[in-house]
N, C-alpha and C. Protein backbone atom coordinates (compact mmCIF):
# COMPACT_ATOMS: atom_id res chain seq x y z
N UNK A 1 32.61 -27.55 -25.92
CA UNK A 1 33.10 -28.66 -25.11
C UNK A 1 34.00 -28.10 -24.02
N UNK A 2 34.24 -28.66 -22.86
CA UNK A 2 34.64 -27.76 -21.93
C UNK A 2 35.63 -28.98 -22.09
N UNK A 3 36.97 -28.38 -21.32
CA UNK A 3 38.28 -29.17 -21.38
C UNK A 3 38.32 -29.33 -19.72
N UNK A 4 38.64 -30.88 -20.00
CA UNK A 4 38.76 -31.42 -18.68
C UNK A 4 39.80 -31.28 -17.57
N UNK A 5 40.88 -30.52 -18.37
CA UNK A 5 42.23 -30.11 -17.75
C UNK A 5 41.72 -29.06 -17.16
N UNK A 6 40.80 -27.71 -16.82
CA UNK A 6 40.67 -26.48 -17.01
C UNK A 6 40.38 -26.44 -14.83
N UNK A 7 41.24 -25.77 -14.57
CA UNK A 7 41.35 -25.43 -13.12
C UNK A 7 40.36 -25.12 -12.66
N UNK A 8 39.55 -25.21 -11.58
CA UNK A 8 38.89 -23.89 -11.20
C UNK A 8 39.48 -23.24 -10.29
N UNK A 9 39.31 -21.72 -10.45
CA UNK A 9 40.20 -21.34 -9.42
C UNK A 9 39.71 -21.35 -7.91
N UNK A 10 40.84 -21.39 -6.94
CA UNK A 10 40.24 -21.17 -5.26
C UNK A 10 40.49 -19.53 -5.06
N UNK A 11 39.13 -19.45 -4.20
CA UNK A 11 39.43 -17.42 -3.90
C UNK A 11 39.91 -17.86 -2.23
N UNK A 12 40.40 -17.04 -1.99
CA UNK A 12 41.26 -16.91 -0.99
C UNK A 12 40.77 -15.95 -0.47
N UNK A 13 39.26 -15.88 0.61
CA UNK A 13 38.56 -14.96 1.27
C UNK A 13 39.61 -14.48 2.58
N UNK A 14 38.85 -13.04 2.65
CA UNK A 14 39.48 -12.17 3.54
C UNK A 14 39.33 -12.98 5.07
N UNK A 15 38.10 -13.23 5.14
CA UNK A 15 37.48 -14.31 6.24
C UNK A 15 37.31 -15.46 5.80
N UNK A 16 37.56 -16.31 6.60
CA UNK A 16 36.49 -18.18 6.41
C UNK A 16 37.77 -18.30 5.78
N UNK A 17 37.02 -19.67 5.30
CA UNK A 17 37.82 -20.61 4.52
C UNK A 17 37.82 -20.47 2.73
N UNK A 18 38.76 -20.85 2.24
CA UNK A 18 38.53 -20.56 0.49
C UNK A 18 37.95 -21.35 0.18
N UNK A 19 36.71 -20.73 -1.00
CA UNK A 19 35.69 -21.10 -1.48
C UNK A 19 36.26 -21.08 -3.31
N UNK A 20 35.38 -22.16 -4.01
CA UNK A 20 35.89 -22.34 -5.34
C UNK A 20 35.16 -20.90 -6.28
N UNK A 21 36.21 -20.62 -7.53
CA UNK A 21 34.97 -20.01 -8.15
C UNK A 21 33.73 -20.26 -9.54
N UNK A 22 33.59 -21.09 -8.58
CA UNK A 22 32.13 -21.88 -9.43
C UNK A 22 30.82 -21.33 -9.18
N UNK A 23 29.54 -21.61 -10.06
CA UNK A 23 28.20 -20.90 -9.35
C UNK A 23 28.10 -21.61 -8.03
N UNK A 24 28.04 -23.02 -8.12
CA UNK A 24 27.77 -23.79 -6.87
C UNK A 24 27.98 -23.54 -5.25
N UNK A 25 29.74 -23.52 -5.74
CA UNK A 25 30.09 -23.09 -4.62
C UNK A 25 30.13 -21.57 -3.90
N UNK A 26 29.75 -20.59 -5.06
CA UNK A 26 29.64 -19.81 -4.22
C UNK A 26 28.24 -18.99 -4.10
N UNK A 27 27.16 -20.05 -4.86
CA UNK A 27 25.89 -20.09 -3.97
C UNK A 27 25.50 -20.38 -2.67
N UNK A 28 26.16 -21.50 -2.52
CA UNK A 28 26.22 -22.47 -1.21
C UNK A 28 26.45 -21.16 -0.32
N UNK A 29 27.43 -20.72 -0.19
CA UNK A 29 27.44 -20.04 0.81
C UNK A 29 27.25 -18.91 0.81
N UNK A 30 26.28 -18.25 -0.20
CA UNK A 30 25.50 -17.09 -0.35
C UNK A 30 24.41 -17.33 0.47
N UNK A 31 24.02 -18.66 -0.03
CA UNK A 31 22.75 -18.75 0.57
C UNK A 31 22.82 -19.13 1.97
N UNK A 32 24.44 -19.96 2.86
CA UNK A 32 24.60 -20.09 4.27
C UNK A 32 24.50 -18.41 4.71
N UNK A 33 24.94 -17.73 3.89
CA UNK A 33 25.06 -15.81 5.06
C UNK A 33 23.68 -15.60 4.75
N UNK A 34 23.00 -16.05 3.79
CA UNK A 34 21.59 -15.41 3.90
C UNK A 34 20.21 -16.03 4.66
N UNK A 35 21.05 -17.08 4.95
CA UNK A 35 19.84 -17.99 5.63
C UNK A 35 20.59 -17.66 7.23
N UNK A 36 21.48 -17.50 7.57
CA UNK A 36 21.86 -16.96 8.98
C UNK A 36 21.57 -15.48 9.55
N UNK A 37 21.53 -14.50 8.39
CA UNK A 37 21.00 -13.14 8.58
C UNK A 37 19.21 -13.59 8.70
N UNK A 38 18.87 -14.09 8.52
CA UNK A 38 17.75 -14.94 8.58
C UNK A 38 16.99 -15.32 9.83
N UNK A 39 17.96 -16.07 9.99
CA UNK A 39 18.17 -16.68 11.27
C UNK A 39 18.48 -15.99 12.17
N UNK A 40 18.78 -14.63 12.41
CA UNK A 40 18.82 -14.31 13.05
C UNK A 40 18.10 -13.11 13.73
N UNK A 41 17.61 -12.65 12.43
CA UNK A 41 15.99 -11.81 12.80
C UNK A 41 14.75 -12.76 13.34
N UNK A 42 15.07 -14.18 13.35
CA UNK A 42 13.83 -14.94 13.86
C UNK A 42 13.90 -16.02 15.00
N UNK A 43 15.32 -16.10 15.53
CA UNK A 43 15.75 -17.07 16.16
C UNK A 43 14.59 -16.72 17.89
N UNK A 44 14.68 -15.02 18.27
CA UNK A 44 13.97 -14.85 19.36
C UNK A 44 12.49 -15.27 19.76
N UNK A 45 12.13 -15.79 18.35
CA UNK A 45 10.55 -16.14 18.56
C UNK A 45 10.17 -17.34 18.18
N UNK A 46 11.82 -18.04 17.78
CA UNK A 46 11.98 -19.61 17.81
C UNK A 46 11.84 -19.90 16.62
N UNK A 47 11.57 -19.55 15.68
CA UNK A 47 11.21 -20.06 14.36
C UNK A 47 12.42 -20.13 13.55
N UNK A 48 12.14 -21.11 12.44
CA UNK A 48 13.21 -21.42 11.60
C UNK A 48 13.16 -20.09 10.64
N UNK A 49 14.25 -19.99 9.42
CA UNK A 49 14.13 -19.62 8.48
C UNK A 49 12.96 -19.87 7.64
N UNK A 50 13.07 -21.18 7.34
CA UNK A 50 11.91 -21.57 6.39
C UNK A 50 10.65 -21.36 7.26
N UNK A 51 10.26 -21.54 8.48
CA UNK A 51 8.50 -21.37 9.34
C UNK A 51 8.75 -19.70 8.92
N UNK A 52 9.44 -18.77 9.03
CA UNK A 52 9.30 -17.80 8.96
C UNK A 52 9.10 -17.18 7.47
N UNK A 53 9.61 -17.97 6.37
CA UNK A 53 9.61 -17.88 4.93
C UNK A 53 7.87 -18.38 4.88
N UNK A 54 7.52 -19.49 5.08
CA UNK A 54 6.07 -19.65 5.22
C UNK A 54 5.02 -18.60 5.54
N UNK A 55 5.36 -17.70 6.71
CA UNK A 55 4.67 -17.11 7.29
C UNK A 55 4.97 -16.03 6.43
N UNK A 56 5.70 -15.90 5.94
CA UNK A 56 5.88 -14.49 4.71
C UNK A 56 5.11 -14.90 3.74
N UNK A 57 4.99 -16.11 2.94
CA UNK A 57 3.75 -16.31 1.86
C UNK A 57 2.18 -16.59 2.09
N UNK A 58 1.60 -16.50 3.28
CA UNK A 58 0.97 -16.56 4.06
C UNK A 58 -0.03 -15.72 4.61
N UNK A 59 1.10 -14.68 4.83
CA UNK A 59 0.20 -13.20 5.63
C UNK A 59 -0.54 -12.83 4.71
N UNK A 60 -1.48 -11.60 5.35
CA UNK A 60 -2.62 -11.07 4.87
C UNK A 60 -1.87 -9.72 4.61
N UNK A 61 -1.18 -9.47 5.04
CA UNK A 61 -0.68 -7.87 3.70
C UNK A 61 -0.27 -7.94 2.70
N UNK A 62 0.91 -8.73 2.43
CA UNK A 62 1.54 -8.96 0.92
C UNK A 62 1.70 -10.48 1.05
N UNK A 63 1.07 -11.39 1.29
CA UNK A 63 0.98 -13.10 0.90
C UNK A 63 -0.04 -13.47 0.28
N UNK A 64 -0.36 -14.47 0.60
CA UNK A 64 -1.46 -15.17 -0.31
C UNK A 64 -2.40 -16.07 0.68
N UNK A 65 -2.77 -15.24 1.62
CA UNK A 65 -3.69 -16.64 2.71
C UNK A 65 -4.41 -17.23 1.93
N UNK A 66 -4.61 -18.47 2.31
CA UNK A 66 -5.37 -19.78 2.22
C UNK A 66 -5.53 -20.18 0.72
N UNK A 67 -3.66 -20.20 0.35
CA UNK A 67 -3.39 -20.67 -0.46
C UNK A 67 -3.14 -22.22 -0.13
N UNK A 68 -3.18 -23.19 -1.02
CA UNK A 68 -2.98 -24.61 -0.93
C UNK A 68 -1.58 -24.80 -0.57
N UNK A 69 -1.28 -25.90 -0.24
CA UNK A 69 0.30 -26.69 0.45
C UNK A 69 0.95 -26.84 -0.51
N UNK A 70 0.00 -27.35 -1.50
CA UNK A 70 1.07 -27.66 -3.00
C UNK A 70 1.97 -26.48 -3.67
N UNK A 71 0.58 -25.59 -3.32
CA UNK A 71 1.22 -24.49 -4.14
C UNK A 71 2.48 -24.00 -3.25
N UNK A 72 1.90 -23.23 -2.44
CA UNK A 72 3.46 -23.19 -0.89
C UNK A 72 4.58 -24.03 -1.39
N UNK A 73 4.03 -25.15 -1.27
CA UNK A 73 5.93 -25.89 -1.62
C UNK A 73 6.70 -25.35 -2.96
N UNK A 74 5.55 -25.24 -3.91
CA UNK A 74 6.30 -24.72 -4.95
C UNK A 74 6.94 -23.17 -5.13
N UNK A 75 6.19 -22.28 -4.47
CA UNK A 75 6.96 -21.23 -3.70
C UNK A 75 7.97 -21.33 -3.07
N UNK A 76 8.20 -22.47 -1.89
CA UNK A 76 9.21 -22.26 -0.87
C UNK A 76 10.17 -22.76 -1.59
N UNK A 77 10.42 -23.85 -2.46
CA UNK A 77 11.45 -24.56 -3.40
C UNK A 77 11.57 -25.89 -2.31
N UNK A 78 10.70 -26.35 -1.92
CA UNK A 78 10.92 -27.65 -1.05
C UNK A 78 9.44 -28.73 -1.55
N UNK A 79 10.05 -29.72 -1.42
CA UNK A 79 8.69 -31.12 -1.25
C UNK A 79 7.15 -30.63 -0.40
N UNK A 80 6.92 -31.45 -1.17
CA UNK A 80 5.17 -31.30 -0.35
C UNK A 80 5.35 -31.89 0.94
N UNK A 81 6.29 -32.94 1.37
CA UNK A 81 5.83 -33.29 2.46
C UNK A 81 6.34 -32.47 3.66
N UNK A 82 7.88 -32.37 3.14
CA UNK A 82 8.52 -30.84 4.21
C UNK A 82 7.89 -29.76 4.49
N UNK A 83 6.73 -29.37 3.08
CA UNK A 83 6.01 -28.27 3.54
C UNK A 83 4.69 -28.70 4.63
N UNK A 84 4.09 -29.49 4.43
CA UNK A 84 3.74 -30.37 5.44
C UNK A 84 3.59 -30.50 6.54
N UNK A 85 5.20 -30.53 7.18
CA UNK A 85 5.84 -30.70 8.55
C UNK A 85 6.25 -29.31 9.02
N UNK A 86 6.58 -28.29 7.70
CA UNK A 86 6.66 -26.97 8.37
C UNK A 86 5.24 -26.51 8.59
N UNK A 87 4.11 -26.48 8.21
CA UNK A 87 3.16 -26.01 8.27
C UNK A 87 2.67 -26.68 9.59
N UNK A 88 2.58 -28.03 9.96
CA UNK A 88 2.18 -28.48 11.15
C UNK A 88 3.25 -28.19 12.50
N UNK A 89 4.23 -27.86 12.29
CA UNK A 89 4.93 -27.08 13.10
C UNK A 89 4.56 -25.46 13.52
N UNK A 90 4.07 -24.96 12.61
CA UNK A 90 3.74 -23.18 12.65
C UNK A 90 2.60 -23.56 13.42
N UNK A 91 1.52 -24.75 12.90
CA UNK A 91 0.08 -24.87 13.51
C UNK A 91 0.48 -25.14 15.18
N UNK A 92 1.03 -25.97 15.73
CA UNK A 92 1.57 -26.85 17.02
C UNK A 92 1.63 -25.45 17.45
N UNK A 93 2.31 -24.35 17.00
CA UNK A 93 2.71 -23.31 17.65
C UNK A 93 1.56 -22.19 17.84
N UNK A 94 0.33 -22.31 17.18
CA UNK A 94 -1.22 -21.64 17.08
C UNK A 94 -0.70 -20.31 16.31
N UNK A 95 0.48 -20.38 15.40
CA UNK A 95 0.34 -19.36 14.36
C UNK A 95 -0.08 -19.39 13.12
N UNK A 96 -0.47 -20.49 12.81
CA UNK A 96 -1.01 -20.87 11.21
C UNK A 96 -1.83 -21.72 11.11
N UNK A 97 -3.02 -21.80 10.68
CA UNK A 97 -4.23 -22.64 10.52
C UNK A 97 -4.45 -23.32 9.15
N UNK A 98 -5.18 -24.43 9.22
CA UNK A 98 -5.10 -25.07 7.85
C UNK A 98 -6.49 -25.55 7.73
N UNK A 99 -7.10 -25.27 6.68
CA UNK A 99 -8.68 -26.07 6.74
C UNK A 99 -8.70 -26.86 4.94
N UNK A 100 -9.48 -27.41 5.10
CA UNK A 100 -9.50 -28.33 3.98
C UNK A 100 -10.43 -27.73 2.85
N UNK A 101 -9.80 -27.56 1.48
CA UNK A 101 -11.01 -26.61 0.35
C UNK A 101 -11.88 -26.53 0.17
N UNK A 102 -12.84 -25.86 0.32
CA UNK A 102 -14.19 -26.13 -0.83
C UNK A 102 -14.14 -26.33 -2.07
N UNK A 103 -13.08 -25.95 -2.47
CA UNK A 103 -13.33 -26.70 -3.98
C UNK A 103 -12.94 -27.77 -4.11
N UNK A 104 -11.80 -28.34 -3.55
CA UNK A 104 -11.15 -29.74 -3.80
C UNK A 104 -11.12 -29.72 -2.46
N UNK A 105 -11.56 -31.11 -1.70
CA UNK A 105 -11.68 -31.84 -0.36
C UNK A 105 -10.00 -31.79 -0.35
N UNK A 106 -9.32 -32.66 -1.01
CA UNK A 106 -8.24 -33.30 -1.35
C UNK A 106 -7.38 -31.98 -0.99
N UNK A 107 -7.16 -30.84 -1.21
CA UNK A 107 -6.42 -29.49 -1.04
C UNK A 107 -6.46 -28.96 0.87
N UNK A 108 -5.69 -28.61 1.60
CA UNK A 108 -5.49 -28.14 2.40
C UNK A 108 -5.46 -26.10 2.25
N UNK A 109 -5.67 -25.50 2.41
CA UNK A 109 -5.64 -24.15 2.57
C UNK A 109 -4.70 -23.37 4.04
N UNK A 110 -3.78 -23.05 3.83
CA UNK A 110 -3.56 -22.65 5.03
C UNK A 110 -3.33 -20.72 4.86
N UNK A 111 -3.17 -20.02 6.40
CA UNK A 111 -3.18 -19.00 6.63
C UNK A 111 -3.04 -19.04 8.18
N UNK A 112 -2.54 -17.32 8.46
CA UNK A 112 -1.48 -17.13 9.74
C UNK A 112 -2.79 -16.59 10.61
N UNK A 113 -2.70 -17.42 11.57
CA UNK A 113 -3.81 -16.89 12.81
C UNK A 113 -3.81 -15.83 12.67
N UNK A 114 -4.49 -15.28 14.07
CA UNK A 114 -4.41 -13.21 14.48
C UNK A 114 -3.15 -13.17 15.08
N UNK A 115 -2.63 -14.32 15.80
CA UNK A 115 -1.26 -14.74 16.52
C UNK A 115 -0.33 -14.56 15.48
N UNK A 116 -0.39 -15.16 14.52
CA UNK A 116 0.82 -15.13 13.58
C UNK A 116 0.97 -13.86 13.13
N UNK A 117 -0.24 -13.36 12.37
CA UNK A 117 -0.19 -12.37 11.81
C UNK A 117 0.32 -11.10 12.80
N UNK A 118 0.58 -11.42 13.78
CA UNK A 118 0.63 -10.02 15.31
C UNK A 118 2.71 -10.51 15.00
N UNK A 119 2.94 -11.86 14.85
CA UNK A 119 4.45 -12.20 15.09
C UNK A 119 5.21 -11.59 13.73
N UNK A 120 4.07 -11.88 12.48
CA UNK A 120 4.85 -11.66 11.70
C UNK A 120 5.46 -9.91 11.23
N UNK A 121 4.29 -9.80 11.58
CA UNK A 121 4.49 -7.94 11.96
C UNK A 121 5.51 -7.29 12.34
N UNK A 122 5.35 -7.94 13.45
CA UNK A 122 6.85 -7.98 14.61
C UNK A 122 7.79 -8.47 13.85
N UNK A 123 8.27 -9.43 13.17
CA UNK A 123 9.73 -9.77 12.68
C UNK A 123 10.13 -9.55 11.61
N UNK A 124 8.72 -9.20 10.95
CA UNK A 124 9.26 -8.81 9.15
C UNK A 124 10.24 -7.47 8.75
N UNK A 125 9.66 -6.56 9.78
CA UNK A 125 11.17 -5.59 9.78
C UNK A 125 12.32 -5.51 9.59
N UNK A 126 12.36 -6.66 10.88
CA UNK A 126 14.15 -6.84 11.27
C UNK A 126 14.14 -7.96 10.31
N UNK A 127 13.61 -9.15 9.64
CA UNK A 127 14.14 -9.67 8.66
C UNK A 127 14.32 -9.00 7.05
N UNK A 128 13.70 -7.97 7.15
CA UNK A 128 13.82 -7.27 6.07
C UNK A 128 15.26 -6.73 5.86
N UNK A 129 15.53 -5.99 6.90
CA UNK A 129 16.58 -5.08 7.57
C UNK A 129 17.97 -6.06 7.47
N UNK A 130 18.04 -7.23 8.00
CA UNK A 130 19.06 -8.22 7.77
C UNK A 130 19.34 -8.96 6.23
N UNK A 131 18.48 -9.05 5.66
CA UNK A 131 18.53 -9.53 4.05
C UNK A 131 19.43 -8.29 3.63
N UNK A 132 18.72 -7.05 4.16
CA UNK A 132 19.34 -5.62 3.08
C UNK A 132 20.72 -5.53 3.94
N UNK A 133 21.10 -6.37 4.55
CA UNK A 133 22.55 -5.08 5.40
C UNK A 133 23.51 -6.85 4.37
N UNK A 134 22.89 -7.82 4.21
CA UNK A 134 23.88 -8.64 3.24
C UNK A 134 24.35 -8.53 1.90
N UNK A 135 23.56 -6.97 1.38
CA UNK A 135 24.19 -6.59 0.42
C UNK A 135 24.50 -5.05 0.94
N UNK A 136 25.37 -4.91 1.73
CA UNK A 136 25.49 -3.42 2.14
C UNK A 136 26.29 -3.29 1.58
N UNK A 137 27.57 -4.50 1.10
CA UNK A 137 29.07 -3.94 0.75
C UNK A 137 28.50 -3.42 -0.38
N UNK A 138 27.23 -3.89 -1.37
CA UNK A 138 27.08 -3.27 -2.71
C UNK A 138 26.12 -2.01 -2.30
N UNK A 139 26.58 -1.05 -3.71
CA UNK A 139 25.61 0.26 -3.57
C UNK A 139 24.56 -0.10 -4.40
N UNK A 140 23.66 0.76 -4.24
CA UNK A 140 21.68 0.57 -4.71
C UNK A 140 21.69 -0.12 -5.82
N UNK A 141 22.90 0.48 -6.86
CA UNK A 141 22.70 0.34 -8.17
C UNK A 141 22.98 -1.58 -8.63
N UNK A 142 24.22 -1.68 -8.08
CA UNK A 142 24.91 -2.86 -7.85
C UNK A 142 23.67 -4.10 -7.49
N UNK A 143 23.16 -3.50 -6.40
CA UNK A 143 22.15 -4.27 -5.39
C UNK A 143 21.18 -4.63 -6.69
N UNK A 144 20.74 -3.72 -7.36
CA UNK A 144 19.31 -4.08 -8.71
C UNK A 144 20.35 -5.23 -9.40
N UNK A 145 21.10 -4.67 -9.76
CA UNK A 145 21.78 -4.89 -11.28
C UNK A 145 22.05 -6.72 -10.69
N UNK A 146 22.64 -7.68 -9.01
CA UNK A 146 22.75 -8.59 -8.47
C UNK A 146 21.20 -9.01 -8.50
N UNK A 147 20.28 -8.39 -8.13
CA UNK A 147 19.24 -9.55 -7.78
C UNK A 147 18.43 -9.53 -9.41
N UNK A 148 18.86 -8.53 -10.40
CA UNK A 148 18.30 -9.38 -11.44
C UNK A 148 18.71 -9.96 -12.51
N UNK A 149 20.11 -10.49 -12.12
CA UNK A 149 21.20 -11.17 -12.85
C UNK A 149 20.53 -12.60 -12.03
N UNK A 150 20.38 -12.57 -10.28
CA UNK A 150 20.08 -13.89 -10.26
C UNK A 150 18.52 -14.14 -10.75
N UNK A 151 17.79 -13.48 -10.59
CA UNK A 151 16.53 -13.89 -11.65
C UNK A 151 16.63 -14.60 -12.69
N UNK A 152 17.64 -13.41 -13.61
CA UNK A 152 17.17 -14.39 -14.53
C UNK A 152 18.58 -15.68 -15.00
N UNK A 153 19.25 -15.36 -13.90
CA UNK A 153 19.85 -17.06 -13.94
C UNK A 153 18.67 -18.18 -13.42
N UNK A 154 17.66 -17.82 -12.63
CA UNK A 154 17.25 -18.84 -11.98
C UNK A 154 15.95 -19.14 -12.93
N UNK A 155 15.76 -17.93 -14.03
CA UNK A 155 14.35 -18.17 -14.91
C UNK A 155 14.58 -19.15 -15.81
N UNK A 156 16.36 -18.86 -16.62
CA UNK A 156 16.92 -20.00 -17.33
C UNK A 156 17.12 -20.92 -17.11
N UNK A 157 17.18 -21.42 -15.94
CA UNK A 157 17.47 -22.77 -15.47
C UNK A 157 16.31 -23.88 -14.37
N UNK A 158 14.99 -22.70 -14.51
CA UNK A 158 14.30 -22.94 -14.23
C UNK A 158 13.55 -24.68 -13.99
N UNK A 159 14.09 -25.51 -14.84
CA UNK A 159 14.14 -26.87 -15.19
C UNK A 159 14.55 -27.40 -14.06
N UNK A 160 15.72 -27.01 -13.56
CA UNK A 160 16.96 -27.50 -12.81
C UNK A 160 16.50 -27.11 -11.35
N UNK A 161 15.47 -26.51 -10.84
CA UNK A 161 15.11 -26.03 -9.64
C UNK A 161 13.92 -26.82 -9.66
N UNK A 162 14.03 -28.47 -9.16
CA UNK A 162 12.91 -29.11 -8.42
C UNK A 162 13.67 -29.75 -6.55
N UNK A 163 12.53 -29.21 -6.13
CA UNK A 163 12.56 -29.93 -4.62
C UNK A 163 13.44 -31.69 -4.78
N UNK A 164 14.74 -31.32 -4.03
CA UNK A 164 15.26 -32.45 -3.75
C UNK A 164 16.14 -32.95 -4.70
N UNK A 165 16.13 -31.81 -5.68
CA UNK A 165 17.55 -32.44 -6.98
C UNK A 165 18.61 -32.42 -6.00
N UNK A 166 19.38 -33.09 -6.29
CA UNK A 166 20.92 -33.21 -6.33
C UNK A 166 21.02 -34.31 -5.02
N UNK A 167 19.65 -34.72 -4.26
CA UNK A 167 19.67 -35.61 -3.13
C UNK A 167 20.15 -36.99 -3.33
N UNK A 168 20.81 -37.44 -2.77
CA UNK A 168 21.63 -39.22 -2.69
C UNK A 168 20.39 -40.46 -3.12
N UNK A 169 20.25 -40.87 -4.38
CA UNK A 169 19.66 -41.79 -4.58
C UNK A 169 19.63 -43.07 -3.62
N UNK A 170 18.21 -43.50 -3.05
CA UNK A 170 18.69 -44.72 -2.47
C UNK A 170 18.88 -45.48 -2.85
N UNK A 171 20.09 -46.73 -2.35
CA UNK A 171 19.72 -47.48 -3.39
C UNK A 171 19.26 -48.97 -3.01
N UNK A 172 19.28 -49.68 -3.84
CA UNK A 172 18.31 -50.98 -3.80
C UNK A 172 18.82 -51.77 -3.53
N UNK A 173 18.86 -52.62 -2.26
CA UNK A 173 19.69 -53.82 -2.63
C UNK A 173 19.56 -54.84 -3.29
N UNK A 174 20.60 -55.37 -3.96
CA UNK A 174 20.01 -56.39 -4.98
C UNK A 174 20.83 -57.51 -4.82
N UNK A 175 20.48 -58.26 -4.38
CA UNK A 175 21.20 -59.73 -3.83
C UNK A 175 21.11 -60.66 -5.38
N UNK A 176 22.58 -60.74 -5.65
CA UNK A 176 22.44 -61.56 -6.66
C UNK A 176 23.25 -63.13 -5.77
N UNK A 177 22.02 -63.74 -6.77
CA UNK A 177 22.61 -65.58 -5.59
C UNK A 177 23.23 -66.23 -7.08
């Protein structure tokens, strides 16, 4: 039973503002420096984080072309329909194509043009290069020992990782007369 009196403590960063020390909060902004190192290996060729996370599950060297949308979303950790709107965004841009299955009509297939595949080439470097300099303060060893502590926090809680938890229920109005 956890006691309701029990503090959490505030860290008092060297930079920014103090952050709690909870997982939450200091996911949140693990994941703001990692989605901006991000952002910033891809901002020159206009693409978001996530169009560029797409185009990483996608490619023809290490992705999965003309894998289904469903599946994609469940990769990217977002809704089918966001994946959707990112995918028809990459298409608008003639880097990613989508054709409908032969096995199931109902399934979409997508994969990165010769265009995409020429961009992603080009940026996967420097996004590579920016993910690795956000764990520079840690050494090699540190670096393993962090990304498979969050594994398997994220294998255990695996339940708890659906598209759109923690979003503001709408709610209903209910006119009582």
């Amino acid at each position: 039973m956890t006691d309701p009196e029990r503090q959490v403590p505030l860290l008092l960063l060297r930079d920014g503002p103090p952050v709690r020390r909870i997982p939450l909060a200091l996911a949140r902004r693990f994941f703001q420096i990692c989605t901006g190192a991000s952002a910033e290996a891809v901002t020159e060729a206009d693409l978001t984080p996530l169009e560029f996370a797409v185009m990483a599950y996608v490619n023809s060297t290490d992705g999965e072309p003309d894998i289904d949308q469903s599946a994609l979303a469940a990769r990217l950790g977002v809704d089918r329909n966001s994946t959707s709107l990112l995918v028809g965004s990459l298409e608008s841009k003639g880097l990613l194509e989508r054709r409908v299955s032969d096995a199931d009509r109902r399934a979409r297939l997508v994969r990165l043009t010769p265009r995409g595949e020429k961009l992603f080439a080009k940026l996967h470097p420097k996004a590579i290069e920016r993910q690795e300099q956000v764990l520079d303060v840690l050494d090699p060893a540190e670096r393993d020992v962090l990304l498979d502590l969050l594994v398997r926090v994220i294998e255990a809680n695996r339940d708890l990782a659906r598209p759109g938890a923690g979003r503001r229920k709408r709610s209903v109005n209910r006119q009582t007369t």
